[in-house]
N, C-alpha and C. Protein backbone atom coordinates (compact mmCIF):
# COMPACT_ATOMS: atom_id res chain seq x y z
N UNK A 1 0.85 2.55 18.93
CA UNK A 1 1.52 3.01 17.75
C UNK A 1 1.87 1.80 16.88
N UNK A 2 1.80 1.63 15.32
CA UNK A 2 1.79 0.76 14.48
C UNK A 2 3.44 1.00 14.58
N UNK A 3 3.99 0.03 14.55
CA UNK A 3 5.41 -0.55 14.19
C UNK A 3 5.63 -0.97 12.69
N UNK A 4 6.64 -0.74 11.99
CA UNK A 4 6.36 -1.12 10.77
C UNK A 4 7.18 -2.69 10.36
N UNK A 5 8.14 -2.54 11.33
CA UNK A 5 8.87 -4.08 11.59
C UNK A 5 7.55 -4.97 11.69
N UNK A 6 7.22 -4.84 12.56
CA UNK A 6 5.73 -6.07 13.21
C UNK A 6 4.87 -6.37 11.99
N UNK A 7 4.38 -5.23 11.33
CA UNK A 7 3.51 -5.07 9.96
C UNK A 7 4.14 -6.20 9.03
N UNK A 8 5.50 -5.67 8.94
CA UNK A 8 5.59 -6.19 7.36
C UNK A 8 6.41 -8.17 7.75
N UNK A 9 6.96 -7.97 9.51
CA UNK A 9 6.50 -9.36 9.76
C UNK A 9 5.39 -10.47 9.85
N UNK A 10 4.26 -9.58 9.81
CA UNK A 10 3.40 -10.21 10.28
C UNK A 10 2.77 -10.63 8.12
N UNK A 11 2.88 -9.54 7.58
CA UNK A 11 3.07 -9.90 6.14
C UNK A 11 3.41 -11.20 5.92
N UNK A 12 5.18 -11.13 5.90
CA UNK A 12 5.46 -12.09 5.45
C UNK A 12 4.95 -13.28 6.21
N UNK A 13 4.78 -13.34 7.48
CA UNK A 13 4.53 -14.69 8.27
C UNK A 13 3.37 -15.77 7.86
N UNK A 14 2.54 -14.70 7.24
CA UNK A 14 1.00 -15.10 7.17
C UNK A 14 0.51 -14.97 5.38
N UNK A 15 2.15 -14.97 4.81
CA UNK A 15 1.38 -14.44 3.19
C UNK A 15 0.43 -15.87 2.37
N UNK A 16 0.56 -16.69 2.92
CA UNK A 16 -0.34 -17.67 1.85
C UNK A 16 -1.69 -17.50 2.61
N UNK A 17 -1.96 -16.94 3.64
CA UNK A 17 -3.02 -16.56 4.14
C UNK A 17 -3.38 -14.85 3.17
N UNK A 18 -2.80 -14.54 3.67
CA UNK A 18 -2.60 -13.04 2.92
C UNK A 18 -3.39 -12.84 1.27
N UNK A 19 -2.21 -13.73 0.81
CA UNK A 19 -2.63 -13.74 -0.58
C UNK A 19 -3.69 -14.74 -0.71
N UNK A 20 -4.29 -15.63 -0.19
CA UNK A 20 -5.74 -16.64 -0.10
C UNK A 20 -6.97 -15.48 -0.20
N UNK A 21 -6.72 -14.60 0.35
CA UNK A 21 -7.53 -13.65 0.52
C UNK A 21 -7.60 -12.78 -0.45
N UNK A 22 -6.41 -11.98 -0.79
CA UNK A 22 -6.32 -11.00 -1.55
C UNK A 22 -6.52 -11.27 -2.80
N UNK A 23 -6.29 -12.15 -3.34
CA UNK A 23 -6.50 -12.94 -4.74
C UNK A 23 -7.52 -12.23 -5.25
N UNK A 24 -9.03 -12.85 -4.63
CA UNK A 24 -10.53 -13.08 -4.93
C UNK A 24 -10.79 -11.77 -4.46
N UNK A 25 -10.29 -11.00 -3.26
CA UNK A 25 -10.38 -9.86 -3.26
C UNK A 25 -9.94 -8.97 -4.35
N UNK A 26 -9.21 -9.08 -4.75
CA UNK A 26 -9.36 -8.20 -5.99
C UNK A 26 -9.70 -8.43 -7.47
N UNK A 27 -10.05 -9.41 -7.62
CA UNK A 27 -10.22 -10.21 -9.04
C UNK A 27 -12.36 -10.04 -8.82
N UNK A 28 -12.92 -9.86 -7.82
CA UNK A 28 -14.01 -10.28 -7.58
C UNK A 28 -14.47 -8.40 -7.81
N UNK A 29 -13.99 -7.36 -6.69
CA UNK A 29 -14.35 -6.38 -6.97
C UNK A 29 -13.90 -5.88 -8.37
N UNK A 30 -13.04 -6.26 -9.08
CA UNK A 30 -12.73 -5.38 -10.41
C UNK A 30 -13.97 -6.09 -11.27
N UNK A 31 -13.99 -7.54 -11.35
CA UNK A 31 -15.14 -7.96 -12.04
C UNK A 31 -16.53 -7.27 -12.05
N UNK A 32 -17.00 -6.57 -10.19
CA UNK A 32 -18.12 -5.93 -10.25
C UNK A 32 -18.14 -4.66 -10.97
N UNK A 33 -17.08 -4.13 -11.12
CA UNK A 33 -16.76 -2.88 -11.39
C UNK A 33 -16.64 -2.86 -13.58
N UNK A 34 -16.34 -3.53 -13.75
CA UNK A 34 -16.60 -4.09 -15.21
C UNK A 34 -18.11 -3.95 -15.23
N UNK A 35 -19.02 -5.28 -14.56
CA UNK A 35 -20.16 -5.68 -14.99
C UNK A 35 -20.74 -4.33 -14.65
N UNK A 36 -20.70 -3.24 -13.77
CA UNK A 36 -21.53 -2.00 -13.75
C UNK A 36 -21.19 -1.17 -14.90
N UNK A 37 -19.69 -0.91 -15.37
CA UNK A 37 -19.55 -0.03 -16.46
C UNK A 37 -20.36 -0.55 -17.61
N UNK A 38 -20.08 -1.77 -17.69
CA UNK A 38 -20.72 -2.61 -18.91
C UNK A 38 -22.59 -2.31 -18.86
N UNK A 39 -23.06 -2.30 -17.89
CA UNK A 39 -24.68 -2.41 -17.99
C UNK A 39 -24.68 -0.33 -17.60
N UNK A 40 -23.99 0.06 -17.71
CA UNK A 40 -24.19 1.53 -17.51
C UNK A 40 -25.12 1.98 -16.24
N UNK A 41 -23.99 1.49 -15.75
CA UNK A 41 -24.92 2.07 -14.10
C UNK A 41 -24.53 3.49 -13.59
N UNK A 42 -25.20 3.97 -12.86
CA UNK A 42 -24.57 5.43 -12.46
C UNK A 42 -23.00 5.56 -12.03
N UNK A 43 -23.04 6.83 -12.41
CA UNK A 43 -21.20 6.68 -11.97
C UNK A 43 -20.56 6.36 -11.12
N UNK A 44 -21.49 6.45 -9.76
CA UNK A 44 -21.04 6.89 -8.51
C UNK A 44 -21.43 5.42 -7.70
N UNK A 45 -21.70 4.71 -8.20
CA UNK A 45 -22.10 2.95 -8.15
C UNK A 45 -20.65 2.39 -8.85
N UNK A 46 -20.45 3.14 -9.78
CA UNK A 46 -18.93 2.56 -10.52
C UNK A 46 -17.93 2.81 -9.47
N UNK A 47 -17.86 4.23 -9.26
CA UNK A 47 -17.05 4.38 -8.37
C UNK A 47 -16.57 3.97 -7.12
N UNK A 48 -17.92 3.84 -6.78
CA UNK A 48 -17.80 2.95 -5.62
C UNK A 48 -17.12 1.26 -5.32
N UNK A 49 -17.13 0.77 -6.42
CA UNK A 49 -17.07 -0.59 -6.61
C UNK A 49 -15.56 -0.43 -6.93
N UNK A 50 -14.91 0.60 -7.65
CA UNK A 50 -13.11 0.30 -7.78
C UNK A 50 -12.59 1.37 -6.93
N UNK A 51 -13.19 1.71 -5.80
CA UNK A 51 -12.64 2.28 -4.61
C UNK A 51 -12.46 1.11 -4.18
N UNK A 52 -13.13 0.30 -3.71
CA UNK A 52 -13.05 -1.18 -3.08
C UNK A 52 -11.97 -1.64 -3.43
N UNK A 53 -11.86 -1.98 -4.81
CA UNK A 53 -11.35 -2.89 -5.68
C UNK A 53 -9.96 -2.27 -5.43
N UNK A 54 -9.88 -1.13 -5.70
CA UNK A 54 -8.56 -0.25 -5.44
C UNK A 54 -7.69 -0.62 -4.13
N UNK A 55 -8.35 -0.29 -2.93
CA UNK A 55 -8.20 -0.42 -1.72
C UNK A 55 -7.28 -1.63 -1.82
N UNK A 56 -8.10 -2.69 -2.07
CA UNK A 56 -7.53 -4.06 -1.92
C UNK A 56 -5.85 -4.81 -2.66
N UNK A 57 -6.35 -3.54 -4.02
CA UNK A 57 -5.01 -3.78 -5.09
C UNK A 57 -3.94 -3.13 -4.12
N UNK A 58 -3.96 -2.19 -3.34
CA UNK A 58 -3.13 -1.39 -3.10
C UNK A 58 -2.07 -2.21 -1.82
N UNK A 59 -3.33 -2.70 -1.21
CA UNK A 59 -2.91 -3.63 -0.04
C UNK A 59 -2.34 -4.87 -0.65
N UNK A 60 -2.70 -5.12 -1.76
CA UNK A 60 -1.50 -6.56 -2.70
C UNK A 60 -0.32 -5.63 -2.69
N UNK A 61 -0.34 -4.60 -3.56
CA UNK A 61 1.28 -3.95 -3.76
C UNK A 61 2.08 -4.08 -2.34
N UNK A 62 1.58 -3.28 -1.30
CA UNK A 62 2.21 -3.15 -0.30
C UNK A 62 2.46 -4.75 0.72
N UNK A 63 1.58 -5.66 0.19
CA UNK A 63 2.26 -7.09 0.83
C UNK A 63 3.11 -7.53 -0.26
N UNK A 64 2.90 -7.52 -1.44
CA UNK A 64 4.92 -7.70 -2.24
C UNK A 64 6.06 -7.07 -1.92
N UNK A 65 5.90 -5.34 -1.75
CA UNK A 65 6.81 -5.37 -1.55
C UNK A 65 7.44 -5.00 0.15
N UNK A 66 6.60 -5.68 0.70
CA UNK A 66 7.49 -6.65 1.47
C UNK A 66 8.48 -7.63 1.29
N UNK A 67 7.81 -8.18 0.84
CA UNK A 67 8.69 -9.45 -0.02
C UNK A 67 9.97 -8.46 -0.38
N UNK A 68 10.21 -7.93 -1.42
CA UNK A 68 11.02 -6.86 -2.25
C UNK A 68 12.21 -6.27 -1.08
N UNK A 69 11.48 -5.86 -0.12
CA UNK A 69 12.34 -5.12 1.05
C UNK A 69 13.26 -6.19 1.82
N UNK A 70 12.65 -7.31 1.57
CA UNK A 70 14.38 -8.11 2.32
C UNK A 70 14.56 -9.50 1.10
N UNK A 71 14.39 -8.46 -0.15
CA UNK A 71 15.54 -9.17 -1.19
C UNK A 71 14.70 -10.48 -1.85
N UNK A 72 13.57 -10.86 -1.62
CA UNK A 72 13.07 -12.09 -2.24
C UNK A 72 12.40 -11.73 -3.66
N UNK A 73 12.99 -12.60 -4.57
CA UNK A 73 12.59 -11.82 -6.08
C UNK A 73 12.19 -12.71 -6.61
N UNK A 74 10.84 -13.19 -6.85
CA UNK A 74 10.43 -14.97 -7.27
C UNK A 74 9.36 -14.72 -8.11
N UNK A 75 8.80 -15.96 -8.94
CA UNK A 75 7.62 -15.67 -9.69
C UNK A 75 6.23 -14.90 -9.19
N UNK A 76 6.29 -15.13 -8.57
CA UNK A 76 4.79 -15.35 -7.29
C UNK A 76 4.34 -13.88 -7.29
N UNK A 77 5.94 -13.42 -6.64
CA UNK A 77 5.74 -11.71 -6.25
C UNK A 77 5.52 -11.00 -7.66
N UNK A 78 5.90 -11.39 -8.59
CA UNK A 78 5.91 -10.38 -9.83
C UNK A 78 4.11 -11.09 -10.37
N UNK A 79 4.00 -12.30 -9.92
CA UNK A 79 2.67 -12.14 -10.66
C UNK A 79 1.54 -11.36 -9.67
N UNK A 80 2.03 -11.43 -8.37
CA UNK A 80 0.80 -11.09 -7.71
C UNK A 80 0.86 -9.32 -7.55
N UNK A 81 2.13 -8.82 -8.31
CA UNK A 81 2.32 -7.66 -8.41
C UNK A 81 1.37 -6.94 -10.17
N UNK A 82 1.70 -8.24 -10.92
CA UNK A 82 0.96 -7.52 -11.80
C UNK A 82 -0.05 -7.86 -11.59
N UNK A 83 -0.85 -8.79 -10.75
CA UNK A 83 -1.89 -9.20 -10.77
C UNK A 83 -2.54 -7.42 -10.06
N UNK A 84 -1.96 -6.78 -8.96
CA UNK A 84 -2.70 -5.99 -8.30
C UNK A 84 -2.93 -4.26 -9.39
N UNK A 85 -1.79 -4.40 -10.21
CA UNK A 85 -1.34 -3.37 -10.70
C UNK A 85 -2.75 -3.16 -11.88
N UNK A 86 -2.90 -4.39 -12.49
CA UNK A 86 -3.27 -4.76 -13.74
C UNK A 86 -4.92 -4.36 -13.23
N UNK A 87 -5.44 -4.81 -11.79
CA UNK A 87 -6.62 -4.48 -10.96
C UNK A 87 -6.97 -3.14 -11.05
N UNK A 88 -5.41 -1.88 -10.47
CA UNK A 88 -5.47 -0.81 -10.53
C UNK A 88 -5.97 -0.31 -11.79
N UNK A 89 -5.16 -0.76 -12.92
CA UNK A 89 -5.79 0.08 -14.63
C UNK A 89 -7.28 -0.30 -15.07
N UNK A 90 -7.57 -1.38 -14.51
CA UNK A 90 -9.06 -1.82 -15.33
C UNK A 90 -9.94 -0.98 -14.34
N UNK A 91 -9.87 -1.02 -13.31
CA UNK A 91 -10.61 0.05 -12.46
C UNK A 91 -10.45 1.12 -12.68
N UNK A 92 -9.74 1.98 -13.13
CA UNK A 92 -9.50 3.25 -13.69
C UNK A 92 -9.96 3.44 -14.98
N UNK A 93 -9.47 1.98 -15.98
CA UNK A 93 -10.21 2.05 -17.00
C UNK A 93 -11.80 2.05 -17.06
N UNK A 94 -12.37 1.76 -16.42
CA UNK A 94 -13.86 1.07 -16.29
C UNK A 94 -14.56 2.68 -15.84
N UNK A 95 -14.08 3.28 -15.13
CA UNK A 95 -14.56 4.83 -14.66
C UNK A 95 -14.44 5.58 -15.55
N UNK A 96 -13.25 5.84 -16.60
CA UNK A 96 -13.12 6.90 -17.79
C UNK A 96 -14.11 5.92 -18.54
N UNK A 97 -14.40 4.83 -18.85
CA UNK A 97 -15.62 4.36 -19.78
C UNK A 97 -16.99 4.71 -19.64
N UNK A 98 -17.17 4.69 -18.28
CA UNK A 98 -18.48 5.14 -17.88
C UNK A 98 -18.78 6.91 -18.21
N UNK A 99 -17.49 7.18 -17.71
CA UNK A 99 -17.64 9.19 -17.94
C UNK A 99 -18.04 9.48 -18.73
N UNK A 100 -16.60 8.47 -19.83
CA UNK A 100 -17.55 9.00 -21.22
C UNK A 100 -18.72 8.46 -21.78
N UNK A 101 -18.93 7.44 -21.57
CA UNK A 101 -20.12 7.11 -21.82
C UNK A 101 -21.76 7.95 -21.60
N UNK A 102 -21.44 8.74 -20.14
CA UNK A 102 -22.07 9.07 -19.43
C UNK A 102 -22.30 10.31 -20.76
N UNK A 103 -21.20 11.17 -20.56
CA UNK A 103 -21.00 12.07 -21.65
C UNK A 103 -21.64 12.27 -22.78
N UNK A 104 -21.16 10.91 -23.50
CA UNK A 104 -21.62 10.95 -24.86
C UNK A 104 -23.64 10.49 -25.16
N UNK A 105 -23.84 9.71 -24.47
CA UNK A 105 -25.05 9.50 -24.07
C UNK A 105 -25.46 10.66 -23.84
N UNK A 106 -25.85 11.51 -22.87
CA UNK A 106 -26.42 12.90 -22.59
C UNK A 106 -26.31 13.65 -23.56
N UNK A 107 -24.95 14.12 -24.38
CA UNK A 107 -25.06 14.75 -25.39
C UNK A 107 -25.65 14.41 -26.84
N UNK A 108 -25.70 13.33 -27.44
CA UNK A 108 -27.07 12.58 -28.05
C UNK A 108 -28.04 12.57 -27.75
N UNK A 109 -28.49 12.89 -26.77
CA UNK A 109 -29.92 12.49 -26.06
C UNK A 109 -30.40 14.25 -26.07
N UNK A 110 -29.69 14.73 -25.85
CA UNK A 110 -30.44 16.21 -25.38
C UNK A 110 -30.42 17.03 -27.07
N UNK A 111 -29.84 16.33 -28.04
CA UNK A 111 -29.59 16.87 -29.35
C UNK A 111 -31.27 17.35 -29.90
């Protein structure tokens, strides 16, 4: 059984490891996820790429607020909070671009 003490110790114990990782992890999949909306790749190739990207943002939120849960309130956490948040909207953004894109393309095309 997962403990959630152990979890969010093991968080904090290991965060410059943590965040070494998570950084490029999410800055790398949102980038792929751009360059597919941008060259109009199928949707489901988009999608795929800020599921990833998502995943990873989500796992930044939840190693800040760790941090947050025993009171540490510093630059670091708020950037690497907007850093994950900011991951979340462009990936969301990048999927409604493609839809419509997808959209508007087909409906021109079949005119």
């Amino acid at each position: 059984m997962l403990d959630f003490n152990t979890i969010t110790e093991f968080s904090r114990n290991h965060c410059v490891t943590i965040c070494a990782f998570l950084v490029p992890a999410n800055l790398i999949p949102t980038l792929s996820t751009i360059v597919l909306a941008a060259l109009h790749r199928p949707l489901s190739q988009v999608c795929q790429s800020a599921a990833v990207a998502a995943f990873f943002a989500v796992v930044m939120i939840l190693h800040v607020y760790t941090w947050f849960a025993i009171g540490v309130v510093q630059l670091p956490t708020y950037i690497l909070l907007w850093l994950a948040i900011t991951c979340l909207f462009t990936n969301f953004g990048a999927i409604l671009f493609q839809r419509r894109y997808v959209r508007t393309y087909y409906f021109i095309e079949n005119r």
